[in-house]
C-alpha atoms as a PDB file:
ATOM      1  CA  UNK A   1      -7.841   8.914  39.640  1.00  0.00           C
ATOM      2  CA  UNK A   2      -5.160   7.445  37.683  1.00  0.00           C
ATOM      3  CA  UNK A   3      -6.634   3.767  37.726  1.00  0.00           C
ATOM      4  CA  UNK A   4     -10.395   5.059  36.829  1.00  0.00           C
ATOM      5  CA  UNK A   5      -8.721   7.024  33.747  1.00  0.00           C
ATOM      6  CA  UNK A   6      -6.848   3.155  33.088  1.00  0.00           C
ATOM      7  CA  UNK A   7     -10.264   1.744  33.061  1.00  0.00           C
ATOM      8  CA  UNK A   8     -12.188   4.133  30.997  1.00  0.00           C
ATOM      9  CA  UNK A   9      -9.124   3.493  28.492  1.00  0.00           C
ATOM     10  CA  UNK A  10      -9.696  -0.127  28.560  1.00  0.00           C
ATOM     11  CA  UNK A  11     -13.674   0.448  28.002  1.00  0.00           C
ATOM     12  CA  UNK A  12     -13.198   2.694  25.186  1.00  0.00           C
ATOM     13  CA  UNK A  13     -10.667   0.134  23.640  1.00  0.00           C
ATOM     14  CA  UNK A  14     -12.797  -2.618  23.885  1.00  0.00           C
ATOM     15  CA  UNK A  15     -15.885  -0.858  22.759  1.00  0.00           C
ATOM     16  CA  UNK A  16     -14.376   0.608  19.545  1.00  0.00           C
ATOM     17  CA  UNK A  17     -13.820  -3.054  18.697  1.00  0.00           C
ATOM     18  CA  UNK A  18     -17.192  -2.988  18.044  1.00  0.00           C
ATOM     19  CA  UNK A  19     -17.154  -0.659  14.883  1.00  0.00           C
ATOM     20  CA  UNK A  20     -17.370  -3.162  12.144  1.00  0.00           C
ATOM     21  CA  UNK A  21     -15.235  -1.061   9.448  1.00  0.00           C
ATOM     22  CA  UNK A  22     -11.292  -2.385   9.050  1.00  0.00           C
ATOM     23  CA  UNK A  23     -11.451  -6.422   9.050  1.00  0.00           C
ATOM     24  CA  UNK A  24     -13.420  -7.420   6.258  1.00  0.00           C
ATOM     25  CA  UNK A  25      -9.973  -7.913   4.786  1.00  0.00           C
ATOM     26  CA  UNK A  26     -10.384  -8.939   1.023  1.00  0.00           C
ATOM     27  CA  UNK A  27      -7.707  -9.570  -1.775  1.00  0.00           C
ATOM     28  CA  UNK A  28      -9.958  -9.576  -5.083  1.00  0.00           C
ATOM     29  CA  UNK A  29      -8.850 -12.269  -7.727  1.00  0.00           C
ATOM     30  CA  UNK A  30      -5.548 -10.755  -9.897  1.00  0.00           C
ATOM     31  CA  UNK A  31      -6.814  -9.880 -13.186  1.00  0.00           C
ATOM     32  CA  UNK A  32      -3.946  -8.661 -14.803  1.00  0.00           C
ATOM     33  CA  UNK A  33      -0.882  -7.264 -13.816  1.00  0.00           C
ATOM     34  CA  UNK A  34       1.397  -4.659 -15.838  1.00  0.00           C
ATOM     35  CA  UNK A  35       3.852  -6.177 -18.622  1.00  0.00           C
ATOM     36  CA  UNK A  36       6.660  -6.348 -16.025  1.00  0.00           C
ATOM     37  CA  UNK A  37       9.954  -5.626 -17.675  1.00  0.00           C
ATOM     38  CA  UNK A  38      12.017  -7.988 -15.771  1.00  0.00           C
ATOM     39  CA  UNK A  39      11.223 -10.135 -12.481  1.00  0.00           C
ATOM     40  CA  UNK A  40      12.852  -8.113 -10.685  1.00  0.00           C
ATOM     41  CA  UNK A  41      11.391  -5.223 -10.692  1.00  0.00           C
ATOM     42  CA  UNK A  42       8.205  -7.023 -10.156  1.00  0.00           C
ATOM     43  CA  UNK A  43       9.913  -8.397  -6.950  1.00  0.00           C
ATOM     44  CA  UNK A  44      10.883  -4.892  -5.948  1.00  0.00           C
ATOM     45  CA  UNK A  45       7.064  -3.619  -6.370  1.00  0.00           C
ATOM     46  CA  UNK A  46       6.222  -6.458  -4.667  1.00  0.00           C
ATOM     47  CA  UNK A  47       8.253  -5.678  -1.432  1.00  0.00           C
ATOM     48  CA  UNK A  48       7.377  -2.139  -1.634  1.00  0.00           C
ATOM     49  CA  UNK A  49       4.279  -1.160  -3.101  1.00  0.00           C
ATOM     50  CA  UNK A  50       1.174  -4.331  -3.460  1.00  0.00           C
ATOM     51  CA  UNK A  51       0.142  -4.382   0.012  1.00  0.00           C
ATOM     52  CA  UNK A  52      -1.570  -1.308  -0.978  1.00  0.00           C
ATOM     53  CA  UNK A  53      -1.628  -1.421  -4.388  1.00  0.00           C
ATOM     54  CA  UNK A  54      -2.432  -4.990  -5.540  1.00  0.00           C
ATOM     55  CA  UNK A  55      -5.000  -7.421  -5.090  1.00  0.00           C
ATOM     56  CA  UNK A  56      -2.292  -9.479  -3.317  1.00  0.00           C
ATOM     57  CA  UNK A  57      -2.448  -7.656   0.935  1.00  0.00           C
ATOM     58  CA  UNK A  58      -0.561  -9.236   3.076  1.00  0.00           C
ATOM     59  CA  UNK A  59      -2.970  -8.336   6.337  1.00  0.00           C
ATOM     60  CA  UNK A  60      -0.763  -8.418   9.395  1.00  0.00           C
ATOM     61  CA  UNK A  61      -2.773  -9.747  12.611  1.00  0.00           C
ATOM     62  CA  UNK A  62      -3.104  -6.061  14.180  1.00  0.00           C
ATOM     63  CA  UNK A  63      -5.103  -5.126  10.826  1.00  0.00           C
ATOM     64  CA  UNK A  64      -8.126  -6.687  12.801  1.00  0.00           C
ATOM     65  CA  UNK A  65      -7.248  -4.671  15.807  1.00  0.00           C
ATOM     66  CA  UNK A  66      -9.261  -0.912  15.705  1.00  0.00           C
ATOM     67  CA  UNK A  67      -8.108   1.745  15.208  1.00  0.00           C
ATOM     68  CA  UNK A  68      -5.011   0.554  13.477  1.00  0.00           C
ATOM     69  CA  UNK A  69      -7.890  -1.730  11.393  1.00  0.00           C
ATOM     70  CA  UNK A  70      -9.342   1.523  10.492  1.00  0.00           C
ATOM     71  CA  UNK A  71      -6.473   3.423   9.073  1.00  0.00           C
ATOM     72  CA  UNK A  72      -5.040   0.051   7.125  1.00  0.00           C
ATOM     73  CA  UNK A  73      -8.376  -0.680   5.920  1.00  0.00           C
ATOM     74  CA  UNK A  74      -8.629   3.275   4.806  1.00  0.00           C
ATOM     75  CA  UNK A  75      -4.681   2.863   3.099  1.00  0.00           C
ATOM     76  CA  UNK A  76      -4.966  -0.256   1.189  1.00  0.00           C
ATOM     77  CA  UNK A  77      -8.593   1.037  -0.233  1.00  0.00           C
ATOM     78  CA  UNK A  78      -7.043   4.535  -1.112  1.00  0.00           C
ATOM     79  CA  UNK A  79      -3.863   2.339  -2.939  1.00  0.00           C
ATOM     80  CA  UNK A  80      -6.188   0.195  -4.799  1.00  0.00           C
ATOM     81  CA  UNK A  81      -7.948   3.240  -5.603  1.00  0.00           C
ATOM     82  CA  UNK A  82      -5.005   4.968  -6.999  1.00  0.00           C
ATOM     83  CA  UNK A  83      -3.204   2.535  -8.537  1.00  0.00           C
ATOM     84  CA  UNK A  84      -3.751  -1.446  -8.449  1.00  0.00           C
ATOM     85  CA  UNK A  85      -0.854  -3.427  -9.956  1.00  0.00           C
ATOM     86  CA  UNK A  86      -3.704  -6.425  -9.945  1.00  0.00           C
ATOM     87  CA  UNK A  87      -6.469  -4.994 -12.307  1.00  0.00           C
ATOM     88  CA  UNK A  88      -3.918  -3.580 -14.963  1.00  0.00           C
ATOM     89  CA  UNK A  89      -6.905  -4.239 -17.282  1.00  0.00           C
ATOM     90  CA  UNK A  90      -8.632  -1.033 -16.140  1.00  0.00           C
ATOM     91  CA  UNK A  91      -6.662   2.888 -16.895  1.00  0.00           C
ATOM     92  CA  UNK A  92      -4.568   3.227 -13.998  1.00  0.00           C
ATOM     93  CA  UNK A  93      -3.990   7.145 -14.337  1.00  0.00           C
ATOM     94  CA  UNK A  94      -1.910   7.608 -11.435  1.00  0.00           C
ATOM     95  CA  UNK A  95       0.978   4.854 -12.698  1.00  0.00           C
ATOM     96  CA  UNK A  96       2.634   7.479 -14.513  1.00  0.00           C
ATOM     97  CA  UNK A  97       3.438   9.515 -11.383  1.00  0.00           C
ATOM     98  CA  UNK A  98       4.614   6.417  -9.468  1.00  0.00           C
ATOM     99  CA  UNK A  99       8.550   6.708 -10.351  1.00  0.00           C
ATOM    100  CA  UNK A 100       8.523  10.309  -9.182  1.00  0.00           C
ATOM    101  CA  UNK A 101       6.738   9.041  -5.713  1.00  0.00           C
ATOM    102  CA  UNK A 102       9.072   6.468  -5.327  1.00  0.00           C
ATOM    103  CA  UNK A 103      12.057   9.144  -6.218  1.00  0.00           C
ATOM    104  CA  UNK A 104      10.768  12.047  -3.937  1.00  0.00           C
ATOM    105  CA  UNK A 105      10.600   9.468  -1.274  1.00  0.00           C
ATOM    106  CA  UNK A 106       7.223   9.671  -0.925  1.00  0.00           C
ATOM    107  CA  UNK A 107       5.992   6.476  -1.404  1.00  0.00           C
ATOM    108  CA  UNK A 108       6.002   3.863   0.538  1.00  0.00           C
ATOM    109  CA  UNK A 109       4.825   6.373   2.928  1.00  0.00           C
ATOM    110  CA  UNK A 110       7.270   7.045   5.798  1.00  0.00           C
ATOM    111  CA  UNK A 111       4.382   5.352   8.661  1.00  0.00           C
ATOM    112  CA  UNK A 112       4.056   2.077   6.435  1.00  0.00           C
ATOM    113  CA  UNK A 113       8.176   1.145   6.628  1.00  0.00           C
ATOM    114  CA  UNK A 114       8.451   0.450  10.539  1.00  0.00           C
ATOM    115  CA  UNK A 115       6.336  -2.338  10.625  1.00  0.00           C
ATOM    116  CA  UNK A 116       7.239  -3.582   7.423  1.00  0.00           C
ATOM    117  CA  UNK A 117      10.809  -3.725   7.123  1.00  0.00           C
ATOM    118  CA  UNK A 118      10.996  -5.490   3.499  1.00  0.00           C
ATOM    119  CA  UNK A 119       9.437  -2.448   1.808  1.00  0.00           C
ATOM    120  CA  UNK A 120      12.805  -0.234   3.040  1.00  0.00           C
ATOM    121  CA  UNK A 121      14.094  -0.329  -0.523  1.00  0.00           C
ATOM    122  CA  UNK A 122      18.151   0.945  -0.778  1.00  0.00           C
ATOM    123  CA  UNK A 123      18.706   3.696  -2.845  1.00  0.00           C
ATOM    124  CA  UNK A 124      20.063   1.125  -5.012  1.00  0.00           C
ATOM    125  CA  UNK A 125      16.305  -0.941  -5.120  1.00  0.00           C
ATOM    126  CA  UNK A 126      14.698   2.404  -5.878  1.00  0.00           C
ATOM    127  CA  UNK A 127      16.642   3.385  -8.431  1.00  0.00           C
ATOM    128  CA  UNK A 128      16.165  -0.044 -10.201  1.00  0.00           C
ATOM    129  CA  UNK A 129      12.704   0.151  -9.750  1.00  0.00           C
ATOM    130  CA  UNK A 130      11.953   3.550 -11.375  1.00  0.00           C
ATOM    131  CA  UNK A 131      14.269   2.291 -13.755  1.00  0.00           C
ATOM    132  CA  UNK A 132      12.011  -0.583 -14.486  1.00  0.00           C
ATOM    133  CA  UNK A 133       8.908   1.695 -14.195  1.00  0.00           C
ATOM    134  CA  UNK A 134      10.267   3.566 -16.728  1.00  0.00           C
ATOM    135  CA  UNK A 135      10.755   1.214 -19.291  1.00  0.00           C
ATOM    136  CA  UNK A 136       6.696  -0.474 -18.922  1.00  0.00           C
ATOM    137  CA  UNK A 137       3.687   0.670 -21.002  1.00  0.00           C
ATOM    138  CA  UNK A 138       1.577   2.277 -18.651  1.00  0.00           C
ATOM    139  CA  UNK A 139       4.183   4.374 -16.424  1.00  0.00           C
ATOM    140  CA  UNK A 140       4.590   6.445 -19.486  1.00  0.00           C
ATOM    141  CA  UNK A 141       4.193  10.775 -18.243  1.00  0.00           C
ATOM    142  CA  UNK A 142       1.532  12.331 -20.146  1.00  0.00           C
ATOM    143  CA  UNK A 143       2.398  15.511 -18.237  1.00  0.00           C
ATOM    144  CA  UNK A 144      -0.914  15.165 -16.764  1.00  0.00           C
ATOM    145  CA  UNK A 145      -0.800  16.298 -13.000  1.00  0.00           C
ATOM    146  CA  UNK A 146      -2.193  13.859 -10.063  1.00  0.00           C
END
């Protein structure tokens, strides 16, 4: 019993490598970015936040690997979608909230950090990256809720 439940696991997995959504992994040509206020807080978004919200993934090999394709694929379009660090030439609406993400530990989301250890910004990082936030045109709050 066990063994036929092992190989209808195995058929399912290789079957649902057959759904074609999740590895057409693109990276769009960088536009523009925001007027960084220093380098490093560019660095710091950089570590933490533009494999989802830049132009500039990083796809890790099980990205092409379904489901996990599916839900990366699903992430990094939602990022771009809601802020995109790469096309600063277009409104980015949600920038304005991202300090208060980053501060409510919200963002980068608490599933993203295990597997990507160089987005586990110090309490030190995170403050000098809302800091920097803070100081660009763009990140200003209109008071507008997300």
């Amino acid at each position: 019993m066990l063994l036929r439940i092992l190989r209808w696991l195995i058929a399912f997995g290789v079957l649902i490598q057959l759904i074609p959504f999740g590895r057409q992994h693109t990276n769009p040509a960088v536009v523009r970015e925001p007027a960084w206020d220093s380098p490093q807080t560019r660095d710091l978004a950089k570590r933490a936040c533009f494999d989802c919200h830049s132009n500039e993934t990083v796809w890790p090999w099980y990205s092409g690997i379904a489901p996990v394709s599916w839900l990366t694929q699903r992430d990094v379009n939602g990022g771009r979608s809601h802020l995109n660090f790469s096309e600063w030439n277009k409104p980015q609406r949600h920038a304005p909230h991202a300090a208060e993400e980053i501060q409510k530990g919200d963002m980068p989301p608490w599933f993203y950090l295990p597997m990507h250890a160089a987005a586990r910004l110090t309490e030190a990082e995170k403050a000098s990256l809302i800091a920097g936030f803070q100081k660009m045109p763009g990140f200003e709050d209109t008071d507008e809720k997300h």
